[in-house]
PDB file of N, CA and C in Angstrom:
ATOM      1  N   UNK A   1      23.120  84.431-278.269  1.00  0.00           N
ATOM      2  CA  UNK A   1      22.843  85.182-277.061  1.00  0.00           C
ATOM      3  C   UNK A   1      21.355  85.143-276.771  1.00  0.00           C
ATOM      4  N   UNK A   2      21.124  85.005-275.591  1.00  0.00           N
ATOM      5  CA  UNK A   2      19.670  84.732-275.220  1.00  0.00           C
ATOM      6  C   UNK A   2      19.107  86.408-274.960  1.00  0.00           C
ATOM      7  N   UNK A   3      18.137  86.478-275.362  1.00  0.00           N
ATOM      8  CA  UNK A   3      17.100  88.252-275.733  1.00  0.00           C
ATOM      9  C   UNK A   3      16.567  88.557-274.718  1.00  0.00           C
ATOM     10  N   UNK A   4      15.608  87.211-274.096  1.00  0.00           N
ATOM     11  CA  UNK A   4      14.473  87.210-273.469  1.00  0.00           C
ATOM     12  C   UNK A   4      15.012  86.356-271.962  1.00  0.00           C
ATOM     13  N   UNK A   5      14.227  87.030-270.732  1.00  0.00           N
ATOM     14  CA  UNK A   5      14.603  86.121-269.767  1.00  0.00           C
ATOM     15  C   UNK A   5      13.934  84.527-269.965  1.00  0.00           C
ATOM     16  N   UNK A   6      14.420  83.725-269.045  1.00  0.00           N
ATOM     17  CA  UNK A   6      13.912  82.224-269.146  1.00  0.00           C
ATOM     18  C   UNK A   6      12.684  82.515-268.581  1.00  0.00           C
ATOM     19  N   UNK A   7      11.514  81.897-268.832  1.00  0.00           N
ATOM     20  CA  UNK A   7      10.140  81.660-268.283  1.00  0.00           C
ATOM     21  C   UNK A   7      10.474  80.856-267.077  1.00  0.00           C
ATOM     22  N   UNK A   8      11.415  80.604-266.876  1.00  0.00           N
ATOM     23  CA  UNK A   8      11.281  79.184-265.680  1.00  0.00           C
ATOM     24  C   UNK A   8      13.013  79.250-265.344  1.00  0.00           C
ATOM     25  N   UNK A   9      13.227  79.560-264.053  1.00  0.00           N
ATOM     26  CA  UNK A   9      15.148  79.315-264.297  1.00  0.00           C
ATOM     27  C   UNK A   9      15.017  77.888-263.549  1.00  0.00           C
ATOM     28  N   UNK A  10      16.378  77.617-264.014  1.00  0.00           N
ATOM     29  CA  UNK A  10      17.022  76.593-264.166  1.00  0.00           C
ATOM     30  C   UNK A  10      17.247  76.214-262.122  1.00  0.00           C
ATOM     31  N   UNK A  11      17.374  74.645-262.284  1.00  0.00           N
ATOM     32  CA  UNK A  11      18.204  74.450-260.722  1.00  0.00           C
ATOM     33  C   UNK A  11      19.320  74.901-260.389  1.00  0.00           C
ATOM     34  N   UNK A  12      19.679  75.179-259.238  1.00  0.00           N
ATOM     35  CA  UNK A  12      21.481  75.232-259.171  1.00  0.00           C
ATOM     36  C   UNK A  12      22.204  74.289-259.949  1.00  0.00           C
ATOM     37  N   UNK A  13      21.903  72.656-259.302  1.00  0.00           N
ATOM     38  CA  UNK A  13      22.503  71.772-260.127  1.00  0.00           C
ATOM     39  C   UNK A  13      22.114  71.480-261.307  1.00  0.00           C
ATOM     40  N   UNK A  14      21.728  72.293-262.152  1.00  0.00           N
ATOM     41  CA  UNK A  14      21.159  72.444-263.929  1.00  0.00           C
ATOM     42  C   UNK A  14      22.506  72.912-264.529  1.00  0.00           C
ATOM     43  N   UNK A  15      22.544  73.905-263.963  1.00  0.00           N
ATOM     44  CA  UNK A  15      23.885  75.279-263.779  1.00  0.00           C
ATOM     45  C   UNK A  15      25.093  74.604-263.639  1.00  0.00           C
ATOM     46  N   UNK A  16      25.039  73.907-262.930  1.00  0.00           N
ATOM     47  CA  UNK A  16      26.547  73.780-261.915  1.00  0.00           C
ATOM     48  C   UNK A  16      27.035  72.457-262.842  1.00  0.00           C
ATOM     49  N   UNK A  17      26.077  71.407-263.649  1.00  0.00           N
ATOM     50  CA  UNK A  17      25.859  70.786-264.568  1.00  0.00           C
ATOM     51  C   UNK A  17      26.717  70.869-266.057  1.00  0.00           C
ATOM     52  N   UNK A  18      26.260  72.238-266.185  1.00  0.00           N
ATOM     53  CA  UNK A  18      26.604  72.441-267.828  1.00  0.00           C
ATOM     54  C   UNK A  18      28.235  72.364-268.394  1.00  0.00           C
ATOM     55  N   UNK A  19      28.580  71.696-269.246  1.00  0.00           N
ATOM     56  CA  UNK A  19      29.444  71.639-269.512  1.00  0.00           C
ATOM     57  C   UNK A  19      29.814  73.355-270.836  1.00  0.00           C
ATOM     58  N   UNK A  20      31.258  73.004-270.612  1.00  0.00           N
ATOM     59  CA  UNK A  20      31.852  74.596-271.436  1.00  0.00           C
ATOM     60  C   UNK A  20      31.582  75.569-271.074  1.00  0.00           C
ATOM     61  N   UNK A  21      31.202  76.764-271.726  1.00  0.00           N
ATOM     62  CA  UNK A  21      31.348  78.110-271.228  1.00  0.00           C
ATOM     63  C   UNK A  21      29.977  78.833-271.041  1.00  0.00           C
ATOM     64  N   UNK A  22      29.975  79.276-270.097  1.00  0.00           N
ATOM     65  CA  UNK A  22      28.296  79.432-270.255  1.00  0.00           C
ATOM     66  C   UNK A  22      28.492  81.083-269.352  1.00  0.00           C
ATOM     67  N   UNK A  23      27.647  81.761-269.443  1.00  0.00           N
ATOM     68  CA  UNK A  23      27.276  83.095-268.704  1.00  0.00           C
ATOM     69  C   UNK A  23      25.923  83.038-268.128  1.00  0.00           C
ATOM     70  N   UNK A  24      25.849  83.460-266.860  1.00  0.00           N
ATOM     71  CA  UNK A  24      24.631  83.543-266.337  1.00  0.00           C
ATOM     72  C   UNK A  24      24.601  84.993-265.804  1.00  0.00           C
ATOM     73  N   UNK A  25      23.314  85.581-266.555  1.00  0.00           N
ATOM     74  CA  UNK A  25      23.177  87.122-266.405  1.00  0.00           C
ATOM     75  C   UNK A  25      21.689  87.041-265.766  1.00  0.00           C
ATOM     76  N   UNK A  26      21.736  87.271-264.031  1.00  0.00           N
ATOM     77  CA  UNK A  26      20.815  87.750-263.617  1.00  0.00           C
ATOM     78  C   UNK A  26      20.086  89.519-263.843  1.00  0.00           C
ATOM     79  N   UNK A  27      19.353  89.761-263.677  1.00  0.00           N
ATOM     80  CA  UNK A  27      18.307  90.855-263.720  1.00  0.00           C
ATOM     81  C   UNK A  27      16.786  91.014-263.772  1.00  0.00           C
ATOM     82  N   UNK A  28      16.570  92.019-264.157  1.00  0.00           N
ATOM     83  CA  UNK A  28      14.807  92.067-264.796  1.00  0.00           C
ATOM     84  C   UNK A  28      14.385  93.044-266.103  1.00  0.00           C
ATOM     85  N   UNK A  29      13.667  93.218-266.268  1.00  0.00           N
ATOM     86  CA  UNK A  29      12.952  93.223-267.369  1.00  0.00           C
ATOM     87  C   UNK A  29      12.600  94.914-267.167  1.00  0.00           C
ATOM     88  N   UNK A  30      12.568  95.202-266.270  1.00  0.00           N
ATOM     89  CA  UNK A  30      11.968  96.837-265.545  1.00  0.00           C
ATOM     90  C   UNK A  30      13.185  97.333-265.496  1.00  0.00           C
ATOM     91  N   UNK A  31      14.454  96.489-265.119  1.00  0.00           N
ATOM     92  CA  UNK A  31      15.876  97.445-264.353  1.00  0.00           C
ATOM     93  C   UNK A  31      16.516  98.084-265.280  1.00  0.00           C
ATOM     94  N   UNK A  32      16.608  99.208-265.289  1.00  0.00           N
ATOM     95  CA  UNK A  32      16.823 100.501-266.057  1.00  0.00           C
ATOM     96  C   UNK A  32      18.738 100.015-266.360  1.00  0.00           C
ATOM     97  N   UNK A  33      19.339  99.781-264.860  1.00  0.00           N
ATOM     98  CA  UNK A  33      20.733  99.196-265.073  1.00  0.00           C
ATOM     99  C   UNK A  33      20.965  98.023-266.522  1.00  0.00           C
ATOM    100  N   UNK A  34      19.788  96.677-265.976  1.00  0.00           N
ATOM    101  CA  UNK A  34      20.102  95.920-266.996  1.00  0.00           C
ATOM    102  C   UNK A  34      19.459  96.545-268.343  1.00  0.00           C
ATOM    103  N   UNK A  35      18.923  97.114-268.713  1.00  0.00           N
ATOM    104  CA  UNK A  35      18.533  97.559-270.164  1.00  0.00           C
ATOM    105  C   UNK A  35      19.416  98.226-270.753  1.00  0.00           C
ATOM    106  N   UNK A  36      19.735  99.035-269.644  1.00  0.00           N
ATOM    107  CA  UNK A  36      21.018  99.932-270.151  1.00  0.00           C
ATOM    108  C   UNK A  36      22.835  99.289-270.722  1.00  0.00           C
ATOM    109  N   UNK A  37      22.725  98.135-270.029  1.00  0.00           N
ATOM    110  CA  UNK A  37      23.726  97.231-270.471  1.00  0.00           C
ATOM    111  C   UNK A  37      23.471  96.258-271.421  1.00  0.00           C
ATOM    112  N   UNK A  38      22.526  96.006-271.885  1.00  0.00           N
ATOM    113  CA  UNK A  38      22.069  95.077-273.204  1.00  0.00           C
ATOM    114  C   UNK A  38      23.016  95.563-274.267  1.00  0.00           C
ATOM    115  N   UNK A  39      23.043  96.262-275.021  1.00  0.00           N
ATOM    116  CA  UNK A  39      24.006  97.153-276.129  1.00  0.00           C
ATOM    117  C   UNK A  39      25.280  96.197-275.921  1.00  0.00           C
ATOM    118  N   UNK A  40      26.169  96.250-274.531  1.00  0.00           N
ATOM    119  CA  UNK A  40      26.993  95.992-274.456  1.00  0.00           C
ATOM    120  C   UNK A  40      27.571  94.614-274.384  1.00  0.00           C
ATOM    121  N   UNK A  41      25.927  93.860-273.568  1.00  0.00           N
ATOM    122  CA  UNK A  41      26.442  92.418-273.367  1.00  0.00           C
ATOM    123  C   UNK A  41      25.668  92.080-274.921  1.00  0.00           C
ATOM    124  N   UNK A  42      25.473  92.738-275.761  1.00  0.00           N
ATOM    125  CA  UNK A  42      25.591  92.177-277.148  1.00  0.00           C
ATOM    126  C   UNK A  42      26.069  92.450-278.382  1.00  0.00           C
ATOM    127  N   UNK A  43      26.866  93.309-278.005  1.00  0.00           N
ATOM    128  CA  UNK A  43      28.106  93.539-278.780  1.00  0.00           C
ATOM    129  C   UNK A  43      29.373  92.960-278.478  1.00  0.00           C
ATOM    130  N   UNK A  44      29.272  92.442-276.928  1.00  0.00           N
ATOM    131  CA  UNK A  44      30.612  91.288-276.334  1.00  0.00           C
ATOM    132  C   UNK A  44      30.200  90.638-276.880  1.00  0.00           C
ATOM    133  N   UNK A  45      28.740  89.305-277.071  1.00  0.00           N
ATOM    134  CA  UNK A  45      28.756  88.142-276.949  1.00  0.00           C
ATOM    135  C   UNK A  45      28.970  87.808-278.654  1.00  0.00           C
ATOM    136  N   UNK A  46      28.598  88.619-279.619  1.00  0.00           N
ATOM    137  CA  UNK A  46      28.934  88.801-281.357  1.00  0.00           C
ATOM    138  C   UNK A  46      30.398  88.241-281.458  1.00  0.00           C
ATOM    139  N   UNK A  47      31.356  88.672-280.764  1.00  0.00           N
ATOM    140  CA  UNK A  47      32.403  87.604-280.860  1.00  0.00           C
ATOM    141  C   UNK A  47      32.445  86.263-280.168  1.00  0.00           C
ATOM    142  N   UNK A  48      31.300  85.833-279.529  1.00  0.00           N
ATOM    143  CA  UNK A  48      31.550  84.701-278.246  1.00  0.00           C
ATOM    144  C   UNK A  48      30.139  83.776-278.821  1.00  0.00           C
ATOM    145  N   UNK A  49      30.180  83.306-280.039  1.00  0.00           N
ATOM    146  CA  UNK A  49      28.806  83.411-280.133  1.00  0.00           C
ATOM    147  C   UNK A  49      28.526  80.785-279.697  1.00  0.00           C
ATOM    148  N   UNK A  50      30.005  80.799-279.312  1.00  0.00           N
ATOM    149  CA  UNK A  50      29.773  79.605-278.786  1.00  0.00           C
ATOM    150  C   UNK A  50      29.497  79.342-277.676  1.00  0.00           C
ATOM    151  N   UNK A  51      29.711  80.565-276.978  1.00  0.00           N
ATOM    152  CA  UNK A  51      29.040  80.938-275.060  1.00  0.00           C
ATOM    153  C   UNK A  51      27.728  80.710-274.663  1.00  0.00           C
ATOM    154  N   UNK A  52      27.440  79.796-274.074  1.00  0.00           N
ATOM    155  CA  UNK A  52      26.177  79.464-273.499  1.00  0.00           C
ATOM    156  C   UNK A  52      25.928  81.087-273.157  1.00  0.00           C
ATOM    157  N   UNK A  53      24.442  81.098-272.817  1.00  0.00           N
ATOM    158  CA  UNK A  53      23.886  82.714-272.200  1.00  0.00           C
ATOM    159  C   UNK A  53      22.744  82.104-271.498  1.00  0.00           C
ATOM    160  N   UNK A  54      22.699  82.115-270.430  1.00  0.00           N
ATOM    161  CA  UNK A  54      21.204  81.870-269.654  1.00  0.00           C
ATOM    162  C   UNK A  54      20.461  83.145-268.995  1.00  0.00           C
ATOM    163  N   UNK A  55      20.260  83.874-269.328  1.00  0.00           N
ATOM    164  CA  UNK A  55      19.457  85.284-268.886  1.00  0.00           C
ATOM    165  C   UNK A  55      18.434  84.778-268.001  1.00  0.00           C
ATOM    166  N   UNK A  56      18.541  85.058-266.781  1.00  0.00           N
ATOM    167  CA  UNK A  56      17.609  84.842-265.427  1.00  0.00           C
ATOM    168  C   UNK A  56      16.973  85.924-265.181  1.00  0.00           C
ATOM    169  N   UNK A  57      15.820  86.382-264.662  1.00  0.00           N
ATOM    170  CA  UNK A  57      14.923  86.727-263.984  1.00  0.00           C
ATOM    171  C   UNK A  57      15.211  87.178-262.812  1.00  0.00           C
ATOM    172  N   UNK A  58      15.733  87.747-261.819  1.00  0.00           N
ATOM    173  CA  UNK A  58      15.941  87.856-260.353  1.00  0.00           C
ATOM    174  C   UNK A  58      14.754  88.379-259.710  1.00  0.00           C
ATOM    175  N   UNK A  59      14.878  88.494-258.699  1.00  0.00           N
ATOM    176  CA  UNK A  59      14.312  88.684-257.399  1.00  0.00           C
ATOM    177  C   UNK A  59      13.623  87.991-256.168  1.00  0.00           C
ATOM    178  N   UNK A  60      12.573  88.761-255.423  1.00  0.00           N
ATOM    179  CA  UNK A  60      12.103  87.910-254.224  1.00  0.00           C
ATOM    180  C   UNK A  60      11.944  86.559-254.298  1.00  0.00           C
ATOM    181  N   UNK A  61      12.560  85.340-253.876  1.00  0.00           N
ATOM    182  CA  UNK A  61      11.615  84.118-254.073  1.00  0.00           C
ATOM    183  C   UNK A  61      12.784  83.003-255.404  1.00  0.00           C
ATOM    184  N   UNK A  62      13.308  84.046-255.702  1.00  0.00           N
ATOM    185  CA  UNK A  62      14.257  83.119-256.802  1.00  0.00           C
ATOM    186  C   UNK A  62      15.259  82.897-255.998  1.00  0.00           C
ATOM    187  N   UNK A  63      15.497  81.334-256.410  1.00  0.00           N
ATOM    188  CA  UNK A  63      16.518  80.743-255.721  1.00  0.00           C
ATOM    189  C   UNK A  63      18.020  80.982-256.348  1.00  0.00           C
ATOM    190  N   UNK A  64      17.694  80.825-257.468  1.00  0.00           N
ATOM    191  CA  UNK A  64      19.129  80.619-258.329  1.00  0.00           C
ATOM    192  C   UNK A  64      19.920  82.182-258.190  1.00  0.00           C
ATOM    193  N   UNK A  65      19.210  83.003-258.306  1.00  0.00           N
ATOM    194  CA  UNK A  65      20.342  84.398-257.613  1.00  0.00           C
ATOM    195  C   UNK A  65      20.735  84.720-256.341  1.00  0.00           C
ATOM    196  N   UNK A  66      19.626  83.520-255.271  1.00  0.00           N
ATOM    197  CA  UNK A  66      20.076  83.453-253.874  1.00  0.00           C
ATOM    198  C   UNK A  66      21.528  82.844-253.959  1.00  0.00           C
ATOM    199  N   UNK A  67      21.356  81.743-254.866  1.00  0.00           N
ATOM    200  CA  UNK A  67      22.428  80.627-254.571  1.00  0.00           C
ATOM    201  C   UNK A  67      23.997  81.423-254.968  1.00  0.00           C
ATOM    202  N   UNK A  68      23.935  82.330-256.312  1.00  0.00           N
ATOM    203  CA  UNK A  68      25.298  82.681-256.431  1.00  0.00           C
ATOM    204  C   UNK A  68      25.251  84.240-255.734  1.00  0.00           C
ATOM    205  N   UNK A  69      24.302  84.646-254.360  1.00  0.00           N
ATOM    206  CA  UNK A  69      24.783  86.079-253.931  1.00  0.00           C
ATOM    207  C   UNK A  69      24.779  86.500-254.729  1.00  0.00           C
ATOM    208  N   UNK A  70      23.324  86.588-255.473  1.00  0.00           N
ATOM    209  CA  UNK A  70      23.598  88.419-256.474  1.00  0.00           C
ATOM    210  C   UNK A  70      22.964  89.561-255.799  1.00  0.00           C
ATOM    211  N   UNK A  71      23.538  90.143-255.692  1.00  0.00           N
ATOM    212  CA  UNK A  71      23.154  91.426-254.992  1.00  0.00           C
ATOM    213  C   UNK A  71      22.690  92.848-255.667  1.00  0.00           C
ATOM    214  N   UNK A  72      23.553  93.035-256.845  1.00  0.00           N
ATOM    215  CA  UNK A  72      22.847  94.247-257.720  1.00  0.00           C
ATOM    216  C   UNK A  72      22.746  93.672-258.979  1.00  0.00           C
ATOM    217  N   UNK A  73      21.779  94.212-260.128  1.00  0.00           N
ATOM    218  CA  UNK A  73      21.455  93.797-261.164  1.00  0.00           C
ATOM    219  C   UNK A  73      22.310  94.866-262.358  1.00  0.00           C
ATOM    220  N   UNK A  74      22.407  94.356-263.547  1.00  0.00           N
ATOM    221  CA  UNK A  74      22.762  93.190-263.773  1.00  0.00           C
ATOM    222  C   UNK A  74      23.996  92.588-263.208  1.00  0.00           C
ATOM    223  N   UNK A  75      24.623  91.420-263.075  1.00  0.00           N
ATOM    224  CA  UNK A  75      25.169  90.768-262.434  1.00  0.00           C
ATOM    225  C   UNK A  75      25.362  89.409-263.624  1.00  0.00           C
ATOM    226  N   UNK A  76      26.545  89.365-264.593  1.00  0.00           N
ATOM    227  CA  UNK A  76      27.030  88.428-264.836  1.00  0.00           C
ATOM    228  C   UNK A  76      28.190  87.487-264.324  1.00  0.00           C
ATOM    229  N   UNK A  77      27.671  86.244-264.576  1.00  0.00           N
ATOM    230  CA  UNK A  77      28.309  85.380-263.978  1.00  0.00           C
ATOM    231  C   UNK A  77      28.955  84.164-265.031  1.00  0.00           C
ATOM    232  N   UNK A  78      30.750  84.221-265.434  1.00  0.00           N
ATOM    233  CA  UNK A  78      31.219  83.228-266.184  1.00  0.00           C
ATOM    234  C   UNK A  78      31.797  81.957-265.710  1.00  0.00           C
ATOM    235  N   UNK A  79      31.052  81.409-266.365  1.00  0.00           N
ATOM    236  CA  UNK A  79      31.040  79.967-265.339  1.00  0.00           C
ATOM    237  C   UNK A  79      32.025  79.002-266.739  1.00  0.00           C
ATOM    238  N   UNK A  80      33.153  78.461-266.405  1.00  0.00           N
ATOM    239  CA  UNK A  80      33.241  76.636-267.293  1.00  0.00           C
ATOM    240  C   UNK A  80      33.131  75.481-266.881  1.00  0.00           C
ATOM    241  N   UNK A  81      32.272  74.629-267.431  1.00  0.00           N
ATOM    242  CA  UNK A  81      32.161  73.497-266.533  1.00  0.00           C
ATOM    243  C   UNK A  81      31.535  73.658-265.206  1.00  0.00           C
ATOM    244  N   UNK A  82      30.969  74.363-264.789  1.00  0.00           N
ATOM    245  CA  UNK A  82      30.063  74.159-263.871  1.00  0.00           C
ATOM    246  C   UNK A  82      30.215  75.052-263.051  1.00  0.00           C
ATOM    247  N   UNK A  83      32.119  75.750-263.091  1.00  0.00           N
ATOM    248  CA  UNK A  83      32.715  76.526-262.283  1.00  0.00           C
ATOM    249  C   UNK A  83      32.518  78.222-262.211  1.00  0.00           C
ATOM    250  N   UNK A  84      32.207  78.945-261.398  1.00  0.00           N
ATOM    251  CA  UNK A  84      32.352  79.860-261.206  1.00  0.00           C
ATOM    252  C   UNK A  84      33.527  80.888-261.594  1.00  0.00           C
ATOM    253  N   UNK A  85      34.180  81.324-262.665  1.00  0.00           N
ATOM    254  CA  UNK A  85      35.688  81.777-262.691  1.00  0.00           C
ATOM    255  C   UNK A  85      35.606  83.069-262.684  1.00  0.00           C
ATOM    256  N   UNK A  86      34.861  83.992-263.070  1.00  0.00           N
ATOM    257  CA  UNK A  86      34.215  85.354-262.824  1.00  0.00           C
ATOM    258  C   UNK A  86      33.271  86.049-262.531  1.00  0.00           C
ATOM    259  N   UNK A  87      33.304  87.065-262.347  1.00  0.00           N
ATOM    260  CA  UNK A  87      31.759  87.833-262.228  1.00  0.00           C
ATOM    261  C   UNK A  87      31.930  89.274-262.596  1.00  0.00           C
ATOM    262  N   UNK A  88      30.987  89.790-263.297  1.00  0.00           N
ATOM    263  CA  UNK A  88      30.924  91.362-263.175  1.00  0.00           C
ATOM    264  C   UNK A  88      29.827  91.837-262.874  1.00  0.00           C
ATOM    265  N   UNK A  89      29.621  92.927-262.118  1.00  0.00           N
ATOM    266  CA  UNK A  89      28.619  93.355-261.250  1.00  0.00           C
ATOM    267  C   UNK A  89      28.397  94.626-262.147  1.00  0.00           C
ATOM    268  N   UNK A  90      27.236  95.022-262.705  1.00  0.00           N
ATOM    269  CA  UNK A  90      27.240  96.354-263.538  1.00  0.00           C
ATOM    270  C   UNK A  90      28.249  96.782-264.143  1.00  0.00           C
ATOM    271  N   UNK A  91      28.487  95.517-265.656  1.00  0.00           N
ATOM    272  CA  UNK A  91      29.180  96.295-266.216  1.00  0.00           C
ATOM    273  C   UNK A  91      29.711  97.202-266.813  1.00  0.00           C
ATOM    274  N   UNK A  92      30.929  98.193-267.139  1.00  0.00           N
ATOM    275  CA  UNK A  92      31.058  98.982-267.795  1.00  0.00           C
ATOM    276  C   UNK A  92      30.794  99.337-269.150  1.00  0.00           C
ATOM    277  N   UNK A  93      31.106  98.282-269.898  1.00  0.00           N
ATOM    278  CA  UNK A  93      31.010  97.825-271.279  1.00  0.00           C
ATOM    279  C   UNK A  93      31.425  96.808-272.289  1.00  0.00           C
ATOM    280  N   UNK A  94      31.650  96.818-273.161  1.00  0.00           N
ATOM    281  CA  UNK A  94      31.576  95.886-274.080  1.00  0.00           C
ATOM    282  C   UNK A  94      33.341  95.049-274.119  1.00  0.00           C
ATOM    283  N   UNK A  95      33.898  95.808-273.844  1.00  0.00           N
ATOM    284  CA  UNK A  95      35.427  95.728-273.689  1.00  0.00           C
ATOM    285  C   UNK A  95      35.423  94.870-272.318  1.00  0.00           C
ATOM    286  N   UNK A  96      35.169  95.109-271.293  1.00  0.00           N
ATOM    287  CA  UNK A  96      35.365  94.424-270.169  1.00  0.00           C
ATOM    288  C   UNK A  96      34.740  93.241-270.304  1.00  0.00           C
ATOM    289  N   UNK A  97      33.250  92.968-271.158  1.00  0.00           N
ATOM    290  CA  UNK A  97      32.468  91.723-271.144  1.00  0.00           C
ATOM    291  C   UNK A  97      33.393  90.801-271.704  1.00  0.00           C
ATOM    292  N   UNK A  98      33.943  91.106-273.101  1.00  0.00           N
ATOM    293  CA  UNK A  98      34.867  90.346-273.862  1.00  0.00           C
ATOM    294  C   UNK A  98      35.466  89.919-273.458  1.00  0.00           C
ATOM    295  N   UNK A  99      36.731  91.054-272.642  1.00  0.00           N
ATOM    296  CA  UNK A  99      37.862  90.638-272.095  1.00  0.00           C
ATOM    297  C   UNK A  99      37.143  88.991-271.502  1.00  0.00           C
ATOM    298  N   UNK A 100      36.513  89.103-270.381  1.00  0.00           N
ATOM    299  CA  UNK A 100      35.938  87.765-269.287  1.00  0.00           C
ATOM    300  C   UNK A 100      35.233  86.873-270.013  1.00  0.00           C
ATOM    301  N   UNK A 101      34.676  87.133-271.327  1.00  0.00           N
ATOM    302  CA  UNK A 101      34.391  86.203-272.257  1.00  0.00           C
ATOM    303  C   UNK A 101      35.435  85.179-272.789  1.00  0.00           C
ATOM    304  N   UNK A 102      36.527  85.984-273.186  1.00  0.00           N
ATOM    305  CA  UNK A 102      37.373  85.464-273.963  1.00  0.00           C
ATOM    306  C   UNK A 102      38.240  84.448-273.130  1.00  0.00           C
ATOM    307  N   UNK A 103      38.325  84.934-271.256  1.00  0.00           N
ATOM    308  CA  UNK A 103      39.187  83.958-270.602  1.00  0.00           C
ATOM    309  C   UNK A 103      38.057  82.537-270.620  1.00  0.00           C
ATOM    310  N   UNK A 104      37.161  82.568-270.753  1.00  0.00           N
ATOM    311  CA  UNK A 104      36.068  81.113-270.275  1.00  0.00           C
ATOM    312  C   UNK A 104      35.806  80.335-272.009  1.00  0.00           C
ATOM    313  N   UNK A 105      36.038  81.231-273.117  1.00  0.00           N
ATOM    314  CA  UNK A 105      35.557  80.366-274.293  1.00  0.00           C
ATOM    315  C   UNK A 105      36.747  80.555-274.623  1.00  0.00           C
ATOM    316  N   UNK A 106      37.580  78.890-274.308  1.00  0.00           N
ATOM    317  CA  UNK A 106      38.324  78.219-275.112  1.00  0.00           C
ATOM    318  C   UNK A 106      38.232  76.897-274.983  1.00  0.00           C
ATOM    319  N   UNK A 107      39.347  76.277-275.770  1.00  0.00           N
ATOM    320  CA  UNK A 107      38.985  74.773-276.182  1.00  0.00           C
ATOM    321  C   UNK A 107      39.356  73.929-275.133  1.00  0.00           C
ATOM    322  N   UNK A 108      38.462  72.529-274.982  1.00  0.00           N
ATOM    323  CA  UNK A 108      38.550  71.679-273.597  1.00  0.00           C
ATOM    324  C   UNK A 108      39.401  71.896-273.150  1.00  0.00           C
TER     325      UNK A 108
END
């Protein structure tokens, strides 16, 4: 599981690229929401620990949370293969992360 946001995010087509299961968790570093959900998206990902994690940066000027409409933080996004198959918008907890973990990490 990735700790720290990326210094630099990724292209759309970086993203849209990656093969297997990957999560993309926009936010920031200040947002009281995403801090407050850390606990949870790392106590989901302890069972998921073959899940890509790309922790983004959001706001003014970033493209890559323009591109998938994120609108409130945090804002995960389970992608396979390049695909979009879920999203949770402020999640509840650790139970719901899993659950949407568990549909994106399985075998080819």
């Amino acid at each position: 599981m990735q700790t720290s946001y990326l210094a630099q995010e990724p292209a759309r087509s970086e993203v849209d690229a990656l093969a297997g299961a990957t999560v993309v968790e926009f936010g920031a570093p200040w947002c009281g929401y995403c801090q407050a959900a850390q606990p949870a998206i790392a106590e989901a990902f302890a069972a998921h620990p073959g899940v890509r994690h790309l922790k983004i940066e959001d706001g003014p000027g970033r493209r890559l949370g323009r591109s998938f409409r994120v609108k409130l933080w945090p804002t995960l996004v389970f992608m396979r293969d390049g695909q979009e198959l879920e999203r949770l918008v402020r999640p509840a907890g650790a139970d719901e992360i899993g659950q949407a973990l568990a549909r994106i990490d399985r075998p080819g």
